[in-house]
PDB file of N, CA and C in Angstrom:
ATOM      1  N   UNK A   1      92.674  84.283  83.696  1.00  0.00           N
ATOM      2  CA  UNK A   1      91.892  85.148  82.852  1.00  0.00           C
ATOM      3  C   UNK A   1      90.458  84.669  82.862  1.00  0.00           C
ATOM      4  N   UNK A   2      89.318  85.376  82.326  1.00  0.00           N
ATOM      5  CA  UNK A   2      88.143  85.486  82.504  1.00  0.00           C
ATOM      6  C   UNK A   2      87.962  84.227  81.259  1.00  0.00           C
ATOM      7  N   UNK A   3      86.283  83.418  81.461  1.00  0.00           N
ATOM      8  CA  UNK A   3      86.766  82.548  80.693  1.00  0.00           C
ATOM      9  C   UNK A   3      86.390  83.048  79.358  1.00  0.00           C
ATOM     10  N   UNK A   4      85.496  84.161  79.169  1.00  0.00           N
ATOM     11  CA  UNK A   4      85.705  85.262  78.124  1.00  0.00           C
ATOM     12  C   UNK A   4      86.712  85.641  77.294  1.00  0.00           C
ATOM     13  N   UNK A   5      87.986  86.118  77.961  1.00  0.00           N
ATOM     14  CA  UNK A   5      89.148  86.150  77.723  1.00  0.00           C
ATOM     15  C   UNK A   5      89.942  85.137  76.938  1.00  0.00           C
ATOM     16  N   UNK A   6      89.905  83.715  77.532  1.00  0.00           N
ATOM     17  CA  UNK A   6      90.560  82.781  77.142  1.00  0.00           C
ATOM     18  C   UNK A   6      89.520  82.114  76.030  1.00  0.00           C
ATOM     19  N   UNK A   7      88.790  82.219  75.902  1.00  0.00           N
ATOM     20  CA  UNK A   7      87.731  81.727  74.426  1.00  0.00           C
ATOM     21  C   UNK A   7      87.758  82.851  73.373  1.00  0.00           C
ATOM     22  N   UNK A   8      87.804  83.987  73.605  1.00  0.00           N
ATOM     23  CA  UNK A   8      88.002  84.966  72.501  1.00  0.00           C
ATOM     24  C   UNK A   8      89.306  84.961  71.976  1.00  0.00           C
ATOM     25  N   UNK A   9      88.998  84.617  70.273  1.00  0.00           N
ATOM     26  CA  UNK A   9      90.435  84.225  69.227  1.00  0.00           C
ATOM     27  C   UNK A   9      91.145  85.677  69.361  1.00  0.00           C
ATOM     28  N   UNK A  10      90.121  87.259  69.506  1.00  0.00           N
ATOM     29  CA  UNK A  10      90.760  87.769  69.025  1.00  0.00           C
ATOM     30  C   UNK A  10      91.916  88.445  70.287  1.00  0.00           C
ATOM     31  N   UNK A  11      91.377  87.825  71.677  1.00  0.00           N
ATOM     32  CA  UNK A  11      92.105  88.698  72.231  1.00  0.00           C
ATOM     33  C   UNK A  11      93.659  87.933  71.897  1.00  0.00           C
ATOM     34  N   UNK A  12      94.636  89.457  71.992  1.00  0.00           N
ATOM     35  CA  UNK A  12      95.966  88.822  71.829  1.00  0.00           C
ATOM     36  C   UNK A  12      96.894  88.707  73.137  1.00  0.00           C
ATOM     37  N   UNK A  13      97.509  87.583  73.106  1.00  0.00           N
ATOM     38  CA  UNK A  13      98.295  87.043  74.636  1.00  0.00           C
ATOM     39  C   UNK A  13      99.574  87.014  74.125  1.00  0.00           C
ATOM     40  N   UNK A  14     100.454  87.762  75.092  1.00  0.00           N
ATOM     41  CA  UNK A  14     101.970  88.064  74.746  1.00  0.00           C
ATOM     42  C   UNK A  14     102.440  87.487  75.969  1.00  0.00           C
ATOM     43  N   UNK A  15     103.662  86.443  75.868  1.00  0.00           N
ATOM     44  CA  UNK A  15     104.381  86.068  77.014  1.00  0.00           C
ATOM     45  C   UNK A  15     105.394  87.132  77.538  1.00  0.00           C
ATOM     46  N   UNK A  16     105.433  87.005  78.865  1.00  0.00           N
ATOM     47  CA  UNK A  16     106.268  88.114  79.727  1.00  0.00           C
ATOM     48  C   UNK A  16     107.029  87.605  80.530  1.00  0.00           C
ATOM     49  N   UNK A  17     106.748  86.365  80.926  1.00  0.00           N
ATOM     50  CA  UNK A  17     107.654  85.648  81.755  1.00  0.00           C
ATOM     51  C   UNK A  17     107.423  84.163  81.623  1.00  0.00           C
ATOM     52  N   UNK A  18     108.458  83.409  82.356  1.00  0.00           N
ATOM     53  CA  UNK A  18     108.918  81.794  81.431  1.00  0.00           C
ATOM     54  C   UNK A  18     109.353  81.911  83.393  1.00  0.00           C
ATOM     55  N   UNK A  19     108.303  80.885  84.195  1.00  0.00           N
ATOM     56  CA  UNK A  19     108.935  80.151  84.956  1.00  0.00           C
ATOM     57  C   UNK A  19     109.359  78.754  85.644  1.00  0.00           C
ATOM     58  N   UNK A  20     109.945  78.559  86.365  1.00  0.00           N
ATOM     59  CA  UNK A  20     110.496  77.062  86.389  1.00  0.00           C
ATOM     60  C   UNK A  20     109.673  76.179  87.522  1.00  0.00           C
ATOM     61  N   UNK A  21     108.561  75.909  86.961  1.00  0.00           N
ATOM     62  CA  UNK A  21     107.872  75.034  87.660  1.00  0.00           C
ATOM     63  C   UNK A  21     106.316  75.760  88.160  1.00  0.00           C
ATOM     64  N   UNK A  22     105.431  74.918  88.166  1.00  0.00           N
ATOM     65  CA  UNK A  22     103.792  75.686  88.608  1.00  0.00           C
ATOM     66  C   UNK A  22     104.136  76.294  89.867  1.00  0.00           C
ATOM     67  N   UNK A  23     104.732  76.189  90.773  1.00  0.00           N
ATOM     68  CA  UNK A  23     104.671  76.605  92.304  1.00  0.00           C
ATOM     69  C   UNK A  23     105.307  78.352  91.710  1.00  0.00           C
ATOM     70  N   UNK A  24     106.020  78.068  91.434  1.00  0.00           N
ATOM     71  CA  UNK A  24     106.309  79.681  90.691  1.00  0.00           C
ATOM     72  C   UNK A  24     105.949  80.534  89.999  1.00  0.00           C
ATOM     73  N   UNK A  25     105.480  80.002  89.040  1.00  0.00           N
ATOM     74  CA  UNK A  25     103.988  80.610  88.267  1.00  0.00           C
ATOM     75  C   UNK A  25     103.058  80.915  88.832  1.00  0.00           C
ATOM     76  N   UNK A  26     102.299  80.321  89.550  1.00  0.00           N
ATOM     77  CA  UNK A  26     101.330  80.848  90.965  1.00  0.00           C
ATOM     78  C   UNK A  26     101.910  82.060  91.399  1.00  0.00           C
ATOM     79  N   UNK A  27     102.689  81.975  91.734  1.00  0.00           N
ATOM     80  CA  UNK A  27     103.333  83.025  92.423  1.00  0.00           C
ATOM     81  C   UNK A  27     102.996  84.467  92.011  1.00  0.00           C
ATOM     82  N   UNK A  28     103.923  83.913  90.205  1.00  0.00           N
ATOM     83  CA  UNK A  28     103.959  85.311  89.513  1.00  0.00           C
ATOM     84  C   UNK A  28     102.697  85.512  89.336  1.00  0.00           C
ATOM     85  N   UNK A  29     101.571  84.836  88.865  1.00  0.00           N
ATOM     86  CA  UNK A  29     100.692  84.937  88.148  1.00  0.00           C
ATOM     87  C   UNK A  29      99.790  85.793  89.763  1.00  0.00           C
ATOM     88  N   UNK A  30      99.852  85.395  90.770  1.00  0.00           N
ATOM     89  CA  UNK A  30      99.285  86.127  91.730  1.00  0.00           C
ATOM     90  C   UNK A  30     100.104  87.409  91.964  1.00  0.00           C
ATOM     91  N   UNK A  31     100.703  87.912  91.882  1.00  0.00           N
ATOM     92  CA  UNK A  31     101.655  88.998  91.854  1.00  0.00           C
ATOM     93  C   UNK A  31     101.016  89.989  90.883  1.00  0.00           C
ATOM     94  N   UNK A  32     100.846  89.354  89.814  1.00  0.00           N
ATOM     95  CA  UNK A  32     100.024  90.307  88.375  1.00  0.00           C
ATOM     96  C   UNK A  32      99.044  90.374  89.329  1.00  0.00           C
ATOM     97  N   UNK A  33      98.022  89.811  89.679  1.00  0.00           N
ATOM     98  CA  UNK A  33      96.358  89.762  89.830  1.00  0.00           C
ATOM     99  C   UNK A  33      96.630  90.909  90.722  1.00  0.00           C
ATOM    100  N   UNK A  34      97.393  90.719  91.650  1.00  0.00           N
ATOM    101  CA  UNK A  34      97.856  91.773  92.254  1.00  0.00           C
ATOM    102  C   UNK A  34      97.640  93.284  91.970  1.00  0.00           C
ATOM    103  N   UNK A  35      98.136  93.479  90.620  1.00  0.00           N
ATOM    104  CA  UNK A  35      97.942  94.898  90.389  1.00  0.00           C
ATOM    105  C   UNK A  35      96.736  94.551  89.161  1.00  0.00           C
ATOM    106  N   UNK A  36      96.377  94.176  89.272  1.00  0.00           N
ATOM    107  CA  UNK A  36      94.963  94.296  88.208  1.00  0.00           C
ATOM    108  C   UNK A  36      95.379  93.491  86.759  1.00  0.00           C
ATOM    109  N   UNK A  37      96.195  92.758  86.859  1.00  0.00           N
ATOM    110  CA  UNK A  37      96.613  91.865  85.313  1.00  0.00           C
ATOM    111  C   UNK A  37      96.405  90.873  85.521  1.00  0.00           C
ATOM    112  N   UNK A  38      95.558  90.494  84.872  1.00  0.00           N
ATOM    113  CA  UNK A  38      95.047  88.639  84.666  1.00  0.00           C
ATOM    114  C   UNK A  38      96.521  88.520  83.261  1.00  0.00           C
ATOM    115  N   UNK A  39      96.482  87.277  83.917  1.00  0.00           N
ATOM    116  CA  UNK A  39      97.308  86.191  83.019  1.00  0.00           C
ATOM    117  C   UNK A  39      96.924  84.650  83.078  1.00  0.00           C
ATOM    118  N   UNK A  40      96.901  84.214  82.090  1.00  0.00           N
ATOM    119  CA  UNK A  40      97.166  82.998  81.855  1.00  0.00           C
ATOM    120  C   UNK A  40      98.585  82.090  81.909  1.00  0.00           C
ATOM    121  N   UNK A  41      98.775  80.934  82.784  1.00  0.00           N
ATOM    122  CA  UNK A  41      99.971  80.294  82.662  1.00  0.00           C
ATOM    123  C   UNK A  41      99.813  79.021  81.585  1.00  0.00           C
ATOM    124  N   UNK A  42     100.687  78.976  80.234  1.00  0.00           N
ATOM    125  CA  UNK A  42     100.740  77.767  79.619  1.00  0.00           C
ATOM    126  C   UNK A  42     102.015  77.062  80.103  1.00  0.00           C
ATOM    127  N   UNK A  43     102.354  76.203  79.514  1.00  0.00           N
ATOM    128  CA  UNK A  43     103.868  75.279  79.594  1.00  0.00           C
ATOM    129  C   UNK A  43     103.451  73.549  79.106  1.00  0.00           C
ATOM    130  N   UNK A  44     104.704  72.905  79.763  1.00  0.00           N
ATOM    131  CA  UNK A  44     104.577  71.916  79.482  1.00  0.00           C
ATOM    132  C   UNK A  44     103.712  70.985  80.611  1.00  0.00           C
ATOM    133  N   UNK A  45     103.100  70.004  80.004  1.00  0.00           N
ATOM    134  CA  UNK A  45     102.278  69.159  80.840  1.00  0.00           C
ATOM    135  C   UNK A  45     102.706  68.840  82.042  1.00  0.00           C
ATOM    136  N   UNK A  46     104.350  67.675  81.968  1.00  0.00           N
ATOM    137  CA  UNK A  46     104.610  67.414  83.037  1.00  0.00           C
ATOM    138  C   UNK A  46     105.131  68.437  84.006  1.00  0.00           C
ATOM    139  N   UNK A  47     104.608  69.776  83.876  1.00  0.00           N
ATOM    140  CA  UNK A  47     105.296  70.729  85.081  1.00  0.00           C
ATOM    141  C   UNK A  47     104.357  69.956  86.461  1.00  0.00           C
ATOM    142  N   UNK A  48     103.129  69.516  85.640  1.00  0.00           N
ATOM    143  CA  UNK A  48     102.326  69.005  87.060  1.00  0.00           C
ATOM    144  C   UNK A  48     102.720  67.941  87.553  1.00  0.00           C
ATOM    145  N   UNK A  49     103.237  67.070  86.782  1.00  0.00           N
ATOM    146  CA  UNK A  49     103.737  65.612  87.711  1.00  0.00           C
ATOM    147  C   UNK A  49     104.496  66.080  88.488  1.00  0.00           C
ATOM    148  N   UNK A  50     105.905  66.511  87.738  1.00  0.00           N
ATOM    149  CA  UNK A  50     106.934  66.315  88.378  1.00  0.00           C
ATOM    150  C   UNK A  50     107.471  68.256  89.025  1.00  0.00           C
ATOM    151  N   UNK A  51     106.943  69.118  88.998  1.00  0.00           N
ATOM    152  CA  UNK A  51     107.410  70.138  89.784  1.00  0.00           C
ATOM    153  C   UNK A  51     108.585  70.636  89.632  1.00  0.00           C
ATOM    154  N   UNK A  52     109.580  70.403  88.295  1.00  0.00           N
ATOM    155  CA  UNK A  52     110.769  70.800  88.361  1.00  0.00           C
ATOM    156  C   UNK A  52     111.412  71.113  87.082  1.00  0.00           C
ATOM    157  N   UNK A  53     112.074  71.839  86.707  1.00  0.00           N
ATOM    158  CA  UNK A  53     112.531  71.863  85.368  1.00  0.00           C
ATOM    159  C   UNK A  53     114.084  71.610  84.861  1.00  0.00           C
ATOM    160  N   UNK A  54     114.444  70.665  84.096  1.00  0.00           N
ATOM    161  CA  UNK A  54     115.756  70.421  83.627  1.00  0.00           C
ATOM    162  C   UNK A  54     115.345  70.611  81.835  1.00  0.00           C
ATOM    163  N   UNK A  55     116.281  71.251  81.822  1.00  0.00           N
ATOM    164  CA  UNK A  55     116.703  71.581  80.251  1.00  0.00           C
ATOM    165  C   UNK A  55     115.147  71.859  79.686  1.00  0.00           C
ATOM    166  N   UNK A  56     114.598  72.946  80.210  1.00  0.00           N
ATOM    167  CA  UNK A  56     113.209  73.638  79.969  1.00  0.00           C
ATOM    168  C   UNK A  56     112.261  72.658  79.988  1.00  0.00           C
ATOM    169  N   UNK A  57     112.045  71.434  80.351  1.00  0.00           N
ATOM    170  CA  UNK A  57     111.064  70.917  80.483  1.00  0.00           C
ATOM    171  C   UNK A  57     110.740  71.336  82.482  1.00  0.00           C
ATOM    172  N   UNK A  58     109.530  71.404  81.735  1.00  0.00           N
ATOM    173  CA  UNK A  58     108.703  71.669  82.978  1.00  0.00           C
ATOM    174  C   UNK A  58     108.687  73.380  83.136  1.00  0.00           C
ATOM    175  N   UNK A  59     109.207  74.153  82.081  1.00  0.00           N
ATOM    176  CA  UNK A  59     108.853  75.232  82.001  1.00  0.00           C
ATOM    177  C   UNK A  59     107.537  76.198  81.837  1.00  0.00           C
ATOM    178  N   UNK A  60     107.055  77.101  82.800  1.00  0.00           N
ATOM    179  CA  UNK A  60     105.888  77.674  82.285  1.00  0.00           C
ATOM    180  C   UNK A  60     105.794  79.172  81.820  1.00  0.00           C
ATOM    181  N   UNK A  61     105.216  79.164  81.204  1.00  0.00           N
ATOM    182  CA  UNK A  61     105.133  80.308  80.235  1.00  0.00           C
ATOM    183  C   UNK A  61     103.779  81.496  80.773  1.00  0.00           C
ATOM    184  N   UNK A  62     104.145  82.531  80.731  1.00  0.00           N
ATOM    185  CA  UNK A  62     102.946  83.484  81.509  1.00  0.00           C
ATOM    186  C   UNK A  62     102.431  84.495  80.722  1.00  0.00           C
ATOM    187  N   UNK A  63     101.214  84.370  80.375  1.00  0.00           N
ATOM    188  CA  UNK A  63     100.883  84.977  79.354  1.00  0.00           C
ATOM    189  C   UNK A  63      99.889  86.186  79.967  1.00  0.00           C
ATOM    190  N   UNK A  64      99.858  87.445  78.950  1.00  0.00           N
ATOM    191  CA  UNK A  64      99.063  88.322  79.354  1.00  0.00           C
ATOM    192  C   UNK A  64      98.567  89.120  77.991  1.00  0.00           C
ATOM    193  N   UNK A  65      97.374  89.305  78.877  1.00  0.00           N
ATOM    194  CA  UNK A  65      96.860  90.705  77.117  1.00  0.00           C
ATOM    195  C   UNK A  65      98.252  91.427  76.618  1.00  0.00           C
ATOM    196  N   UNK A  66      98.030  91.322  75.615  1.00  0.00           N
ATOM    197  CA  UNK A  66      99.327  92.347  74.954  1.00  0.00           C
ATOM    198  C   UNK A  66      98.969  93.959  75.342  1.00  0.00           C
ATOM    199  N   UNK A  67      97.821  94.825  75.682  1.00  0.00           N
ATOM    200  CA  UNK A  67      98.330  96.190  75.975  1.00  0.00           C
ATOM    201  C   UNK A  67      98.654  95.633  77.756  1.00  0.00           C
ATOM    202  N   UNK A  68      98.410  94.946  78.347  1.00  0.00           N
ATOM    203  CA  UNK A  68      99.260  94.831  79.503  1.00  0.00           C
ATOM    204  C   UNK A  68     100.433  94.326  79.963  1.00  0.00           C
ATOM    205  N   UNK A  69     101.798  94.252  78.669  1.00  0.00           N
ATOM    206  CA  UNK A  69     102.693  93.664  78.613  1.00  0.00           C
ATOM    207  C   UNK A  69     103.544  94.058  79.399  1.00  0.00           C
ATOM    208  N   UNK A  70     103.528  95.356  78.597  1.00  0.00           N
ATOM    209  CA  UNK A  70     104.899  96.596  79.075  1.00  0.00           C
ATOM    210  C   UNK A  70     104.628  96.436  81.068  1.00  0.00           C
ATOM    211  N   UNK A  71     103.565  96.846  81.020  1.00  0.00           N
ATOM    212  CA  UNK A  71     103.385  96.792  82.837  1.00  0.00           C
ATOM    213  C   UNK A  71     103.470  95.624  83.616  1.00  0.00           C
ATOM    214  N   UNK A  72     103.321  94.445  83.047  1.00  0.00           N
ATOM    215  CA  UNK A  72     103.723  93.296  83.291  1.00  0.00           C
ATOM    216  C   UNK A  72     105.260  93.344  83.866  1.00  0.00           C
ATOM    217  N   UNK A  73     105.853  93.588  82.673  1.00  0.00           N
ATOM    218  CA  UNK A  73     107.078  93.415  82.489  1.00  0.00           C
ATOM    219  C   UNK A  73     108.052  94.077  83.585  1.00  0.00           C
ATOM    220  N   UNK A  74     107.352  95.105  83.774  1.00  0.00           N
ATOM    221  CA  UNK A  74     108.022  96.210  84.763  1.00  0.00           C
ATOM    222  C   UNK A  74     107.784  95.755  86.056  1.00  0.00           C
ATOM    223  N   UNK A  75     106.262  95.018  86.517  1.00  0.00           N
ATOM    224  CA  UNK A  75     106.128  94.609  87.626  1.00  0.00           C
ATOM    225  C   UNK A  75     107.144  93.737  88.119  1.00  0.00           C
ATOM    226  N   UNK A  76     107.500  92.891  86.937  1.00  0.00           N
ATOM    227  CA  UNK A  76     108.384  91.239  87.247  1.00  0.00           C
ATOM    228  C   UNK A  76     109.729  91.972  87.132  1.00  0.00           C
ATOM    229  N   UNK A  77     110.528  92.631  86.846  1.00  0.00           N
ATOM    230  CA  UNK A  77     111.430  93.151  86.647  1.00  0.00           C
ATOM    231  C   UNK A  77     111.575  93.841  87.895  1.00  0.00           C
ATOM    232  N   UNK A  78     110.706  94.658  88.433  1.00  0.00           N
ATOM    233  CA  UNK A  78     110.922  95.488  89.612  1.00  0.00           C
ATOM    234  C   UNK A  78     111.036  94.254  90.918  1.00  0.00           C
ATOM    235  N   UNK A  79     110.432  93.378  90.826  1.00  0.00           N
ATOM    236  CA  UNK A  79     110.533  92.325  91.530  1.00  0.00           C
ATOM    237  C   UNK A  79     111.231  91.636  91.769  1.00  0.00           C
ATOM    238  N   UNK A  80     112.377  91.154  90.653  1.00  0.00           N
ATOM    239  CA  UNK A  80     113.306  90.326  90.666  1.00  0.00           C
ATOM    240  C   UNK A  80     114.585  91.426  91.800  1.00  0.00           C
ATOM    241  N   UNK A  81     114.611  92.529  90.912  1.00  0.00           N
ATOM    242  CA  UNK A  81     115.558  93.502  91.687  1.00  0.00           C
ATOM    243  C   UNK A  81     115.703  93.306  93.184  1.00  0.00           C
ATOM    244  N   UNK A  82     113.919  93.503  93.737  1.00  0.00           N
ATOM    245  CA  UNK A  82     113.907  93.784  95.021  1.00  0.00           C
ATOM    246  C   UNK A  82     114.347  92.491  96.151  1.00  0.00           C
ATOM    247  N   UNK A  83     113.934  91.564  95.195  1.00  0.00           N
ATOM    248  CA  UNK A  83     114.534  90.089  95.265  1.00  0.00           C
ATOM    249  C   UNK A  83     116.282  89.942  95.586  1.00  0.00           C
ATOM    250  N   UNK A  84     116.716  90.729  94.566  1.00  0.00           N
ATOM    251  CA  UNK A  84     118.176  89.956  94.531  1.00  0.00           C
ATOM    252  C   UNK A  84     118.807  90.867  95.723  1.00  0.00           C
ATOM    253  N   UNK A  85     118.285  92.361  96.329  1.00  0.00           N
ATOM    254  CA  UNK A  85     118.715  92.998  97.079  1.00  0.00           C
ATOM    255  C   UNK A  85     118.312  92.649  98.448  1.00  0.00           C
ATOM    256  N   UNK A  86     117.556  91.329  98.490  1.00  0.00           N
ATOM    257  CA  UNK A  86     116.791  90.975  99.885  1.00  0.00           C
ATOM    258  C   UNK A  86     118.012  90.092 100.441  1.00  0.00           C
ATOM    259  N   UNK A  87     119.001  89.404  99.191  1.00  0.00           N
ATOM    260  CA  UNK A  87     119.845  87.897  99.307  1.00  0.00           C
ATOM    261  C   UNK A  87     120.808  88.776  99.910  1.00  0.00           C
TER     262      UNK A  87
END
C-alpha cells in the first residue's frame, strides 16, 4: 500500500487472507496488485527467520481496504479453485 495509505488512521484494513509463510504472501499479495488491490501483509515476526509455519506461527495475514474486500476475496477464492483443478 501507498505510504499514504498505511499512515492514514482512518483508512480501514480488513483481512482476506492468512498465509503460511512470506514466500506466499508475495505471491498473494502480487496477485491482488494484479488486478488493481494494494494490500498490506502483517503476521508474525519470525515468518522472516524461519519461512515456515507450525501451529500458526509464522502466519501472515493480508490485509486490504475494506471496500476492496469482497473482490479480494473472490480473486483468492477463484484462485484456489483453479489451483486445486490444475492437481
Amino acid at each position: 500500500m501507498t505510504r499514504s495509505t498505511t499512515e492514514n488512521p482512518q483508512t480501514d484494513l480488513v483481512e482476506v487472507w492468512q498465509a503460511s509463510g512470506e514466500t506466499n504472501a508475495q505471491i498473494i499479495r502480487s496477485l491482488l496488485e494484479s488486478y488493481g488491490i494494494e494490500s498490506l501483509i502483517e503476521g508474525e515476526s519470525l515468518r522472516l527467520t524461519h519461512g515456515f509455519t507450525i501451529n500458526q506461527l509464522g502466519l501472515v495475514r493480508i490485509l486490504v481496504r475494506a471496500e476492496d474486500a469482497e473482490r479480494a476475496r473472490e480473486l483468492l477464492t477463484e484462485q484456489v479453485q483453479e489451483d486445486s483443478l490444475e492437481d
